[in-house]
PDB file of N, CA and C in Angstrom:
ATOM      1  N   UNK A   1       0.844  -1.174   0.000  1.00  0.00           N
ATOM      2  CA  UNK A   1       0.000   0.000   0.000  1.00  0.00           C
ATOM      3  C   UNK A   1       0.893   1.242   0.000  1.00  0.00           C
ATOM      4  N   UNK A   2       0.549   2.081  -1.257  1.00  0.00           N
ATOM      5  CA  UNK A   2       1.446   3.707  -0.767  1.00  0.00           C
ATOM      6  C   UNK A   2       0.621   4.489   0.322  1.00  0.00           C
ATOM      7  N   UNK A   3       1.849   5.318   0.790  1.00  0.00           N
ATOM      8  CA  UNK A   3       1.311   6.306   1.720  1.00  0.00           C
ATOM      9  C   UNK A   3       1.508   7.563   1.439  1.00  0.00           C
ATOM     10  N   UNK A   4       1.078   8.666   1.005  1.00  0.00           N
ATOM     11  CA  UNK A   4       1.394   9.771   1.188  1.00  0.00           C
ATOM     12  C   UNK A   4       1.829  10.138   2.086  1.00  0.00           C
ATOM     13  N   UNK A   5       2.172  11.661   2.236  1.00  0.00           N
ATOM     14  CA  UNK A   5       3.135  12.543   2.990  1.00  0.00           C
ATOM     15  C   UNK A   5       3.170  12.573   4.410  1.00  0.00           C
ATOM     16  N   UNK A   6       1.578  12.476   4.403  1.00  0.00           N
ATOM     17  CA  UNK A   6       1.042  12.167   6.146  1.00  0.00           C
ATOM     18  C   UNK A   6       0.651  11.115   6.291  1.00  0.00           C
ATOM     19  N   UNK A   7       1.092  10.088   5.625  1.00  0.00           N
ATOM     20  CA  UNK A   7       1.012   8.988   6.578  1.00  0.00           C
ATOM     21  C   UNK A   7      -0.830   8.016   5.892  1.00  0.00           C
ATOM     22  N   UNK A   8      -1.593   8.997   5.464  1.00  0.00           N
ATOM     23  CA  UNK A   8      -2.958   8.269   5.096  1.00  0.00           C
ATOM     24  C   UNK A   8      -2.311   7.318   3.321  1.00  0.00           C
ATOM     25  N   UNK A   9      -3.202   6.355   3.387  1.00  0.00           N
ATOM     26  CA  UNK A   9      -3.236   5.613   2.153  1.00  0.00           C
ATOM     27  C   UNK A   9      -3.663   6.501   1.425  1.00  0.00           C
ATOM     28  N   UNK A  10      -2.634   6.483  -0.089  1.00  0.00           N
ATOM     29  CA  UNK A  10      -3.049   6.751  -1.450  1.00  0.00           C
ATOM     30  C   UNK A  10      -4.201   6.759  -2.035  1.00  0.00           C
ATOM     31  N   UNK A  11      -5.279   7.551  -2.351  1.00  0.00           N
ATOM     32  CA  UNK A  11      -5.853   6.806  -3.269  1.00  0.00           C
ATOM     33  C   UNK A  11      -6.510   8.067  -4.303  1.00  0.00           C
ATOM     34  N   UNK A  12      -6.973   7.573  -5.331  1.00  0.00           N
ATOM     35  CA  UNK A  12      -7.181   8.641  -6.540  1.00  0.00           C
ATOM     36  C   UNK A  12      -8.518   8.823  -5.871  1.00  0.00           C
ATOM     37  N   UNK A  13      -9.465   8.622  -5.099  1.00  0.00           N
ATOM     38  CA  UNK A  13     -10.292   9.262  -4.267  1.00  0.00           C
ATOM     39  C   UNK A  13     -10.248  10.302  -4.293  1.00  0.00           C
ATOM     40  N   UNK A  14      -9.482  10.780  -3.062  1.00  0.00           N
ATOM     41  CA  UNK A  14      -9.303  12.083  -2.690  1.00  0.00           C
ATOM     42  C   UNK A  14      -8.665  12.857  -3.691  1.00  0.00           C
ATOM     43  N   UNK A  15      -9.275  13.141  -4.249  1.00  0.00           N
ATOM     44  CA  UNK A  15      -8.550  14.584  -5.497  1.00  0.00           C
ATOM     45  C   UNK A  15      -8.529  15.883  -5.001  1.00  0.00           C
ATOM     46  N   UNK A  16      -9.343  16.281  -4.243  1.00  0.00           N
ATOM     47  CA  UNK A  16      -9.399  17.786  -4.196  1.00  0.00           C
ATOM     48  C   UNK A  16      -8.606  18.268  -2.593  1.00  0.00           C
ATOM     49  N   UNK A  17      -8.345  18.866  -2.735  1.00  0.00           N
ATOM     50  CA  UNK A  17      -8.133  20.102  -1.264  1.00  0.00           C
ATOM     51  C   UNK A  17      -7.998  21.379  -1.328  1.00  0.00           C
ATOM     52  N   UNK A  18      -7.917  21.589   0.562  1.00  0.00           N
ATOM     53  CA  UNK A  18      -8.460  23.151  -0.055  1.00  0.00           C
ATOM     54  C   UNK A  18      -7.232  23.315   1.852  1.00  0.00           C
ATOM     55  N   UNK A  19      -6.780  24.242   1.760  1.00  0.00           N
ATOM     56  CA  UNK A  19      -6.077  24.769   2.907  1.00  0.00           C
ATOM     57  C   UNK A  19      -6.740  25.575   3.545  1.00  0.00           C
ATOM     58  N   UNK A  20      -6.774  25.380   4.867  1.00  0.00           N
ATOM     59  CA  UNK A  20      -7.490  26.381   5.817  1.00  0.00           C
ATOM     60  C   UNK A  20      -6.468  26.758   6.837  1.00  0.00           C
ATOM     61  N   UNK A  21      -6.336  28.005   7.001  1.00  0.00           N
ATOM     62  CA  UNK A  21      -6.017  28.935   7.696  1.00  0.00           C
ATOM     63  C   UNK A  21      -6.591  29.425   8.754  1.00  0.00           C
ATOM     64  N   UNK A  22      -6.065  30.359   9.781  1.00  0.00           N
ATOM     65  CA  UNK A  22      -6.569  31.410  10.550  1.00  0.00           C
ATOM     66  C   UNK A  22      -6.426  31.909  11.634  1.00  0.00           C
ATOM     67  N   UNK A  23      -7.229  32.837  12.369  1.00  0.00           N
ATOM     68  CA  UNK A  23      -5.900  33.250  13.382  1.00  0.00           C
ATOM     69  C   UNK A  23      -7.406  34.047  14.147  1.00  0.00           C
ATOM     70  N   UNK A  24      -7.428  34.811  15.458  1.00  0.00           N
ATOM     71  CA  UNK A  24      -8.467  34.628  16.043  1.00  0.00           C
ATOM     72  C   UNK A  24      -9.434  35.742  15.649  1.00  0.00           C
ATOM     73  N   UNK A  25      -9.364  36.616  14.664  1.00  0.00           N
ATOM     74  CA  UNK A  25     -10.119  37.359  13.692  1.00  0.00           C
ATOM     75  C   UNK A  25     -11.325  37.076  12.936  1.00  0.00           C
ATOM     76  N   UNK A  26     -10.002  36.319  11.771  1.00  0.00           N
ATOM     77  CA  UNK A  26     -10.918  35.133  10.658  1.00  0.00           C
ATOM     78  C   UNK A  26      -9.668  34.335  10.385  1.00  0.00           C
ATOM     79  N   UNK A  27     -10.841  33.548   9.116  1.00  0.00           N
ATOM     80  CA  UNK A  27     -10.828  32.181   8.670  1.00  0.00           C
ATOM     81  C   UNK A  27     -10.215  32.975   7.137  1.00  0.00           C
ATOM     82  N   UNK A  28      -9.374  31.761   6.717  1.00  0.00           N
ATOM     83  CA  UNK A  28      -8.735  32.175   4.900  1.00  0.00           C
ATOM     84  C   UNK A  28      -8.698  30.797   4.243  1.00  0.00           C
ATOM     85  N   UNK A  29      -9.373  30.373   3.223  1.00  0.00           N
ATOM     86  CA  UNK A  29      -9.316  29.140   2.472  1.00  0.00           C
ATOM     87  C   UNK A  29      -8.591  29.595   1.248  1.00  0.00           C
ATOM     88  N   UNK A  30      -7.719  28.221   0.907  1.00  0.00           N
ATOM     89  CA  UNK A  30      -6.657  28.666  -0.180  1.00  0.00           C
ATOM     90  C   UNK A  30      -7.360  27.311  -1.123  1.00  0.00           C
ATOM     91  N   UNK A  31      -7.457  27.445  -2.600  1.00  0.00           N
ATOM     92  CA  UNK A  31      -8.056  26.282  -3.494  1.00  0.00           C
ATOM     93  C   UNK A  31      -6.937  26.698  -4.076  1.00  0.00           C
ATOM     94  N   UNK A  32      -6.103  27.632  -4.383  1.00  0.00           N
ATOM     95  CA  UNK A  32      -5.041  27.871  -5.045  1.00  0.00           C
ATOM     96  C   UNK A  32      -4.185  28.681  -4.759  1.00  0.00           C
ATOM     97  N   UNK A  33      -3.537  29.763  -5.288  1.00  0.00           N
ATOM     98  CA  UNK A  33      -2.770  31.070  -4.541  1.00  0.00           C
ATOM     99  C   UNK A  33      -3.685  32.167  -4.162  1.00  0.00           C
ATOM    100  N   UNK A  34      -5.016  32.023  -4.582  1.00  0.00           N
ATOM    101  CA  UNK A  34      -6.018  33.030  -3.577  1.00  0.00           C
ATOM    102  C   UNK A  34      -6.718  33.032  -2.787  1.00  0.00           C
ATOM    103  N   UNK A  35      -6.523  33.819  -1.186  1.00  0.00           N
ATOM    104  CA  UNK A  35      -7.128  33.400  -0.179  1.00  0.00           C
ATOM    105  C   UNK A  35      -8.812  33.615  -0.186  1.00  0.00           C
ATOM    106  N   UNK A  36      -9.591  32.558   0.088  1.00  0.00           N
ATOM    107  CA  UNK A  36     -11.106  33.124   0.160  1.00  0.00           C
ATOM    108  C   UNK A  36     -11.757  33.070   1.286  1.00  0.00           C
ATOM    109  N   UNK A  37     -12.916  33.503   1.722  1.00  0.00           N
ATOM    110  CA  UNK A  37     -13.478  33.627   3.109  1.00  0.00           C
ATOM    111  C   UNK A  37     -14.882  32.198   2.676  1.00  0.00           C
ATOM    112  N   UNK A  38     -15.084  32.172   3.926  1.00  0.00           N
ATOM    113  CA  UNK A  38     -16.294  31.303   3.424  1.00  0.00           C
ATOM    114  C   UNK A  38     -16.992  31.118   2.223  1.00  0.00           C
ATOM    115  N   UNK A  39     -17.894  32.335   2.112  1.00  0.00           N
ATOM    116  CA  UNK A  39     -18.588  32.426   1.260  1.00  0.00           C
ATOM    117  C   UNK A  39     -17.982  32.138  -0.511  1.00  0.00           C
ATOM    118  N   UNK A  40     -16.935  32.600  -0.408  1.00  0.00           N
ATOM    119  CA  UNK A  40     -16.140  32.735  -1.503  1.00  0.00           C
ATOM    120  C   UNK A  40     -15.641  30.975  -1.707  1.00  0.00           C
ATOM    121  N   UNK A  41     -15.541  30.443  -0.743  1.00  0.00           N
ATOM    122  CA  UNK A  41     -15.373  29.166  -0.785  1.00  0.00           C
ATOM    123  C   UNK A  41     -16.238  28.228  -1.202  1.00  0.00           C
ATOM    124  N   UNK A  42     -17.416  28.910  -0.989  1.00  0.00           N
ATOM    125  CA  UNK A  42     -18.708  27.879  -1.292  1.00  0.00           C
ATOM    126  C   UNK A  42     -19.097  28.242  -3.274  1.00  0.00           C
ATOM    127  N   UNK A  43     -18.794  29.610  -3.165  1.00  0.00           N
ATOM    128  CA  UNK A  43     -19.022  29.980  -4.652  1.00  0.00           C
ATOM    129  C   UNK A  43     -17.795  28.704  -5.254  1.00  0.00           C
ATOM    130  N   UNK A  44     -16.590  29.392  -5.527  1.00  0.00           N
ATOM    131  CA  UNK A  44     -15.687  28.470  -5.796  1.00  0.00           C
ATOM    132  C   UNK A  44     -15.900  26.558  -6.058  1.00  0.00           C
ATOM    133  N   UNK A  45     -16.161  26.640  -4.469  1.00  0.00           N
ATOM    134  CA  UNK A  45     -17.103  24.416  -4.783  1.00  0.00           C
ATOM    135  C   UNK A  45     -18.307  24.150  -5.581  1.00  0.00           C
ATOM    136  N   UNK A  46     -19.016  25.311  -5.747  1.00  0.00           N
ATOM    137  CA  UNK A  46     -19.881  24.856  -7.137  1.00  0.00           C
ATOM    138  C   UNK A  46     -19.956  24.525  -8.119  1.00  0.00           C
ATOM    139  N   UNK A  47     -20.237  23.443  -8.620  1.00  0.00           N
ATOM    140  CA  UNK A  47     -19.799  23.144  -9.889  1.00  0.00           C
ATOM    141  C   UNK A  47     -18.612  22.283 -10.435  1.00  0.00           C
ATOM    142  N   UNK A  48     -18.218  21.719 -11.452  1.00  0.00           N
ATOM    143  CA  UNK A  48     -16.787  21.817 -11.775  1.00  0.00           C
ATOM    144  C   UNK A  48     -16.346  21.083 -11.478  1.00  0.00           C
ATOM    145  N   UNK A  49     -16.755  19.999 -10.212  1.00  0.00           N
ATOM    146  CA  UNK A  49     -16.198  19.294  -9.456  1.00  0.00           C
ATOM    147  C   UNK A  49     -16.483  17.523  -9.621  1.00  0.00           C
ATOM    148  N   UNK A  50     -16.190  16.677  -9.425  1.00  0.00           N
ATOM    149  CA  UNK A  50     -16.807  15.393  -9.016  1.00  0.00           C
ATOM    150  C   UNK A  50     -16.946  14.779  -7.689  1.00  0.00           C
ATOM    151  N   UNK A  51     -17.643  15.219  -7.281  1.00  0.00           N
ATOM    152  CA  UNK A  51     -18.495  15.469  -5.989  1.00  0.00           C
ATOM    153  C   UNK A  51     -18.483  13.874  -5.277  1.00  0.00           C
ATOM    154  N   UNK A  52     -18.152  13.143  -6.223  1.00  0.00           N
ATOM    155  CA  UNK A  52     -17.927  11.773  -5.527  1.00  0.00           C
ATOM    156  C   UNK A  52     -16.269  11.060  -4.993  1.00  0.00           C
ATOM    157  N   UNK A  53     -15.401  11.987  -5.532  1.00  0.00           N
ATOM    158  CA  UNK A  53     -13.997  12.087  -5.004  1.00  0.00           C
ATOM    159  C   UNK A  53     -13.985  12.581  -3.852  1.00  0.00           C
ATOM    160  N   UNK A  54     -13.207  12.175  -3.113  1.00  0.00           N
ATOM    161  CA  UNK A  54     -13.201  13.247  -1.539  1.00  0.00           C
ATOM    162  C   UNK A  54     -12.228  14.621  -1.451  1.00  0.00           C
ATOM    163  N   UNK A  55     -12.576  15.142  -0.328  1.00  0.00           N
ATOM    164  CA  UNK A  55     -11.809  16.827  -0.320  1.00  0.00           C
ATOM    165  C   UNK A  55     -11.220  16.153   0.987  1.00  0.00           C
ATOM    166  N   UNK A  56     -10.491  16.983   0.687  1.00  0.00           N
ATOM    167  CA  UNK A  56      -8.775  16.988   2.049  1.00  0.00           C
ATOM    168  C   UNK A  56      -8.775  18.588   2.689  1.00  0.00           C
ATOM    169  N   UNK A  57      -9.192  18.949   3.767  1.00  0.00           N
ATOM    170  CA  UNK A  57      -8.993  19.825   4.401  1.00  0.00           C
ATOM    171  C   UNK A  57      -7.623  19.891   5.059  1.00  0.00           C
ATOM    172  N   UNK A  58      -6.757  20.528   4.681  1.00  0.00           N
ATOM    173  CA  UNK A  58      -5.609  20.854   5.204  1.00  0.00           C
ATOM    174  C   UNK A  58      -5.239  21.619   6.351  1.00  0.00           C
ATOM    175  N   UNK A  59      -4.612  21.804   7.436  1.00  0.00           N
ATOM    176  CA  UNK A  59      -4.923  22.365   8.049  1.00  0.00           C
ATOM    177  C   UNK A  59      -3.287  22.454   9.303  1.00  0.00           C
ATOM    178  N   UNK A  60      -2.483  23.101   9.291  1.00  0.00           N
ATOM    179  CA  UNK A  60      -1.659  23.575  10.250  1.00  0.00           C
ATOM    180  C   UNK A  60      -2.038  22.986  11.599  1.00  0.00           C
ATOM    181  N   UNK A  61      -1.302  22.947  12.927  1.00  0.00           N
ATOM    182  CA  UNK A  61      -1.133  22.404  13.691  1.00  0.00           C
ATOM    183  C   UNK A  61      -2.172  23.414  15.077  1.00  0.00           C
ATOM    184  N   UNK A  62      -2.042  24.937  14.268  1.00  0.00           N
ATOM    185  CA  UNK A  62      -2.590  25.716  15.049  1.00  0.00           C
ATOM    186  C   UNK A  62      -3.657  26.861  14.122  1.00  0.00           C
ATOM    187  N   UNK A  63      -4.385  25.626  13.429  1.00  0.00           N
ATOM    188  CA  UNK A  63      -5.494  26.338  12.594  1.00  0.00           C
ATOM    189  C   UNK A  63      -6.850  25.979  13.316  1.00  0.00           C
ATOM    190  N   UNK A  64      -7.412  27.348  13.768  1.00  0.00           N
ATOM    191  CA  UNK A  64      -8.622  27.438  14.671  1.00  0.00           C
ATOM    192  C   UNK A  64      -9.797  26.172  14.049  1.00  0.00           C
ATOM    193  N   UNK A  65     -10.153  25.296  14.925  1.00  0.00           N
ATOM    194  CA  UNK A  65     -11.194  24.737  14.915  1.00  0.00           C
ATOM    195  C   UNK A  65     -12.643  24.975  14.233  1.00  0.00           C
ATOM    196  N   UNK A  66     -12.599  26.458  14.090  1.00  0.00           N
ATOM    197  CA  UNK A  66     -14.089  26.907  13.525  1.00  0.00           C
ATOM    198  C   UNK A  66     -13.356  26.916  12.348  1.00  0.00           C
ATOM    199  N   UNK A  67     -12.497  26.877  12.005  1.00  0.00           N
ATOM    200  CA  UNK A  67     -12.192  27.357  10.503  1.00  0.00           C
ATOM    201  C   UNK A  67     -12.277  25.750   9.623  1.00  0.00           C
ATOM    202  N   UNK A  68     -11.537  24.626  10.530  1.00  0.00           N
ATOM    203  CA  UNK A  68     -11.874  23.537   9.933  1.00  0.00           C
ATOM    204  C   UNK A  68     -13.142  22.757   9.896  1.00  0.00           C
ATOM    205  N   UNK A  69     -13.966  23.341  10.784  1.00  0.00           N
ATOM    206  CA  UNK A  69     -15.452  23.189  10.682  1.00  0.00           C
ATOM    207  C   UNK A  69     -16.307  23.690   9.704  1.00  0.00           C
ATOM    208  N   UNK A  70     -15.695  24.745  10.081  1.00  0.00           N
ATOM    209  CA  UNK A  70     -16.676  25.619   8.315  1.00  0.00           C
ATOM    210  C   UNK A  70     -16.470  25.213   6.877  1.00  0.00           C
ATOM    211  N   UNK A  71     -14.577  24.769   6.902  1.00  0.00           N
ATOM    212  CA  UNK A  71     -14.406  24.242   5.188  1.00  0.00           C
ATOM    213  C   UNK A  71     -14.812  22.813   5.513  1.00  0.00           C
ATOM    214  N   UNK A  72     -15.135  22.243   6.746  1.00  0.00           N
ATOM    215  CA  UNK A  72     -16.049  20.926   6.285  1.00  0.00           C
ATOM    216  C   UNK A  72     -17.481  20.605   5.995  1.00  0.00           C
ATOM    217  N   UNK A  73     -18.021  21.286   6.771  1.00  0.00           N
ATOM    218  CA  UNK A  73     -19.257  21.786   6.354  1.00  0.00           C
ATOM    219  C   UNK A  73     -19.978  22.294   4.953  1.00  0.00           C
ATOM    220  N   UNK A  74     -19.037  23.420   4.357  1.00  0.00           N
ATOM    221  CA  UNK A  74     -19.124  23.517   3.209  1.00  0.00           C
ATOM    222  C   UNK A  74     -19.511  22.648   1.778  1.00  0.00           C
ATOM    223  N   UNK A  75     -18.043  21.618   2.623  1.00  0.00           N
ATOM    224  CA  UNK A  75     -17.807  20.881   1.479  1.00  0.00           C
ATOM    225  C   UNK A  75     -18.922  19.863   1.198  1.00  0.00           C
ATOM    226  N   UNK A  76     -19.309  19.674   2.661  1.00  0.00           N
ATOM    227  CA  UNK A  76     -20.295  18.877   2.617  1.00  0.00           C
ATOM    228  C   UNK A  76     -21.769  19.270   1.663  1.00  0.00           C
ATOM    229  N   UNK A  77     -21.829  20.734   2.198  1.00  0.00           N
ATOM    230  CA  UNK A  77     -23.103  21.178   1.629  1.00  0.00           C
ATOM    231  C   UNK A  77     -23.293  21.234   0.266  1.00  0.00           C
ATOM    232  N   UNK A  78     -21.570  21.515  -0.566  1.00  0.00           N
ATOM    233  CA  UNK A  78     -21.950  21.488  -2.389  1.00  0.00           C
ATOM    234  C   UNK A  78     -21.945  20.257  -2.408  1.00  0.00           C
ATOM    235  N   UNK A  79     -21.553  19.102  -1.913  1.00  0.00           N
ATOM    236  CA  UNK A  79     -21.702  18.138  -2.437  1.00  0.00           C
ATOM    237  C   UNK A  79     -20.523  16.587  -2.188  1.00  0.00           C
ATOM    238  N   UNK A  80     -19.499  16.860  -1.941  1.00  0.00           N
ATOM    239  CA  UNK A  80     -18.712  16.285  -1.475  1.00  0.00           C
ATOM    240  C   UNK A  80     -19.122  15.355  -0.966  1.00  0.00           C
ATOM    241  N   UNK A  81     -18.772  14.004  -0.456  1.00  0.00           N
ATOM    242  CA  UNK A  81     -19.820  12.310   0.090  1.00  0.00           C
ATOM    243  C   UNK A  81     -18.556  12.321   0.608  1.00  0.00           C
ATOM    244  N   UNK A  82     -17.370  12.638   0.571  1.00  0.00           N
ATOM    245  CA  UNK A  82     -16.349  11.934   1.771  1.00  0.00           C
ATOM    246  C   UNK A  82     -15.120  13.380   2.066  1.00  0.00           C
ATOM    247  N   UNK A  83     -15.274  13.792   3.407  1.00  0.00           N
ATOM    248  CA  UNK A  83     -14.499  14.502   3.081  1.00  0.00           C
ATOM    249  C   UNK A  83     -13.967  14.318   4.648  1.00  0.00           C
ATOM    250  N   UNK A  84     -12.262  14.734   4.668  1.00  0.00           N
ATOM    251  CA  UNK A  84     -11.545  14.362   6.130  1.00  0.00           C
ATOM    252  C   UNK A  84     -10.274  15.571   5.993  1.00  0.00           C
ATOM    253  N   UNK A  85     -10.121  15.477   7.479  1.00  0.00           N
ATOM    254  CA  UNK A  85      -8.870  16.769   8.118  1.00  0.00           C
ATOM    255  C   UNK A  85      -7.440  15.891   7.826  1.00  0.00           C
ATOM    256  N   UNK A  86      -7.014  16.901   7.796  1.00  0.00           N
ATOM    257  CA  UNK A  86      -5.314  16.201   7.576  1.00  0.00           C
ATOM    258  C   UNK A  86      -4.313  17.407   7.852  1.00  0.00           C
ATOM    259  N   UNK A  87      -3.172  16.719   8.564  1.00  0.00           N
ATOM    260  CA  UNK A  87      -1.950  17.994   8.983  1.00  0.00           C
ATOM    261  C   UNK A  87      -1.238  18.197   8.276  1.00  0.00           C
ATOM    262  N   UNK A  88      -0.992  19.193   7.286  1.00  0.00           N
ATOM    263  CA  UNK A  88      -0.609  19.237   6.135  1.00  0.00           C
ATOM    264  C   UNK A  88       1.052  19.663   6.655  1.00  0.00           C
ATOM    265  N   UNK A  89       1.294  20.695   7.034  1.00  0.00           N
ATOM    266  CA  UNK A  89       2.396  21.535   7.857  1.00  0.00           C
ATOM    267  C   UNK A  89       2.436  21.582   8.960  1.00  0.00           C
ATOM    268  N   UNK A  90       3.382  21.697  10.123  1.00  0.00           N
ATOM    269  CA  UNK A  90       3.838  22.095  11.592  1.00  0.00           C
ATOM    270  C   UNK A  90       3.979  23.767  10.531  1.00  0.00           C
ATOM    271  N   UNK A  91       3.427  24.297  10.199  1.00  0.00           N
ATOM    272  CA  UNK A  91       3.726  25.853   9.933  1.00  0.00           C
ATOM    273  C   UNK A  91       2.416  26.557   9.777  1.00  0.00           C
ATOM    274  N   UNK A  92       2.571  27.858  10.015  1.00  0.00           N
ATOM    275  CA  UNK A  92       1.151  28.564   9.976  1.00  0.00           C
ATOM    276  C   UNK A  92       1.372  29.661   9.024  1.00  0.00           C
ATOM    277  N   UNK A  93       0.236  30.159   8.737  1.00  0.00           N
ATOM    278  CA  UNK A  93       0.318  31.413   7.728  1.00  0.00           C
ATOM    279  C   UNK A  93      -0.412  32.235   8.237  1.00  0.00           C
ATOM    280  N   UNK A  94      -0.585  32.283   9.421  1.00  0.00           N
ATOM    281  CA  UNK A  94      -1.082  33.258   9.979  1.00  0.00           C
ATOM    282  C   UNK A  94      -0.827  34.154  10.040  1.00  0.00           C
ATOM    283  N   UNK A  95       0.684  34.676   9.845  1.00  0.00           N
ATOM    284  CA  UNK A  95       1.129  36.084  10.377  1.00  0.00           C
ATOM    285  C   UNK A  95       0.790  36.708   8.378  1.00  0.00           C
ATOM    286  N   UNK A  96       0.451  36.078   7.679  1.00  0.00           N
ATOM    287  CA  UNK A  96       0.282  36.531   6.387  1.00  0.00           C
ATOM    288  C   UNK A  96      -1.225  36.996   6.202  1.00  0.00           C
ATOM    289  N   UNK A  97      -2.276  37.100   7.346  1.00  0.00           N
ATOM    290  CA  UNK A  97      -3.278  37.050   7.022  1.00  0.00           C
ATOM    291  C   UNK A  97      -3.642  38.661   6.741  1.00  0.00           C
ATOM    292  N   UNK A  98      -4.724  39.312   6.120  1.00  0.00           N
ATOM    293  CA  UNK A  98      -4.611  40.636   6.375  1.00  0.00           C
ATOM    294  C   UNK A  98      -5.213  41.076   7.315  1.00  0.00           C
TER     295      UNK A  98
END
């Protein structure tokens, strides 16, 4: 069996992720090099997608709890059927937030 980076089994399943951020302000979701807020996150998961692959919430060691709640939630709500947290980095991007 392969393992990816953290340790979970491989599988062409999980295709998508999305990085979550944040710091005790707000929340910042990254789908690529642009940060989005919720809402912008949910626009973004519409569509486009195959909703039967799973999403990978990424998430730093010290990324607020509501923030990984909300990009799971989300994901759930466009459509997503399997979606799970994972520690992507021991690093934060918090001090980058605006």
């Amino acid at each position: 069996m392969q393992l990816d980076r953290a340790g979970q089994p491989h599988s062409a399943d999980w295709g998508y992720s999305v990085f979550a951020y944040g710091n005790d302000e707000r929340c910042l979701y990254m789908l690529t090099h642009v940060g989005l807020d919720i809402s912008e996150l949910a626009r973004a998961l519409t569509g486009g997608y195959d909703y039967t692959r799973g999403m990978d919430v990424l998430t730093t060691s010290n990324t607020p709890r509501r923030c990984v709640k909300e990009a799971k939630r989300i994901a759930y709500k466009v459509g997503f059927k399997k979606v799970r947290v994972r520690l992507e980095a021991d690093t934060s991007n918090t001090a980058r937030l605006p």
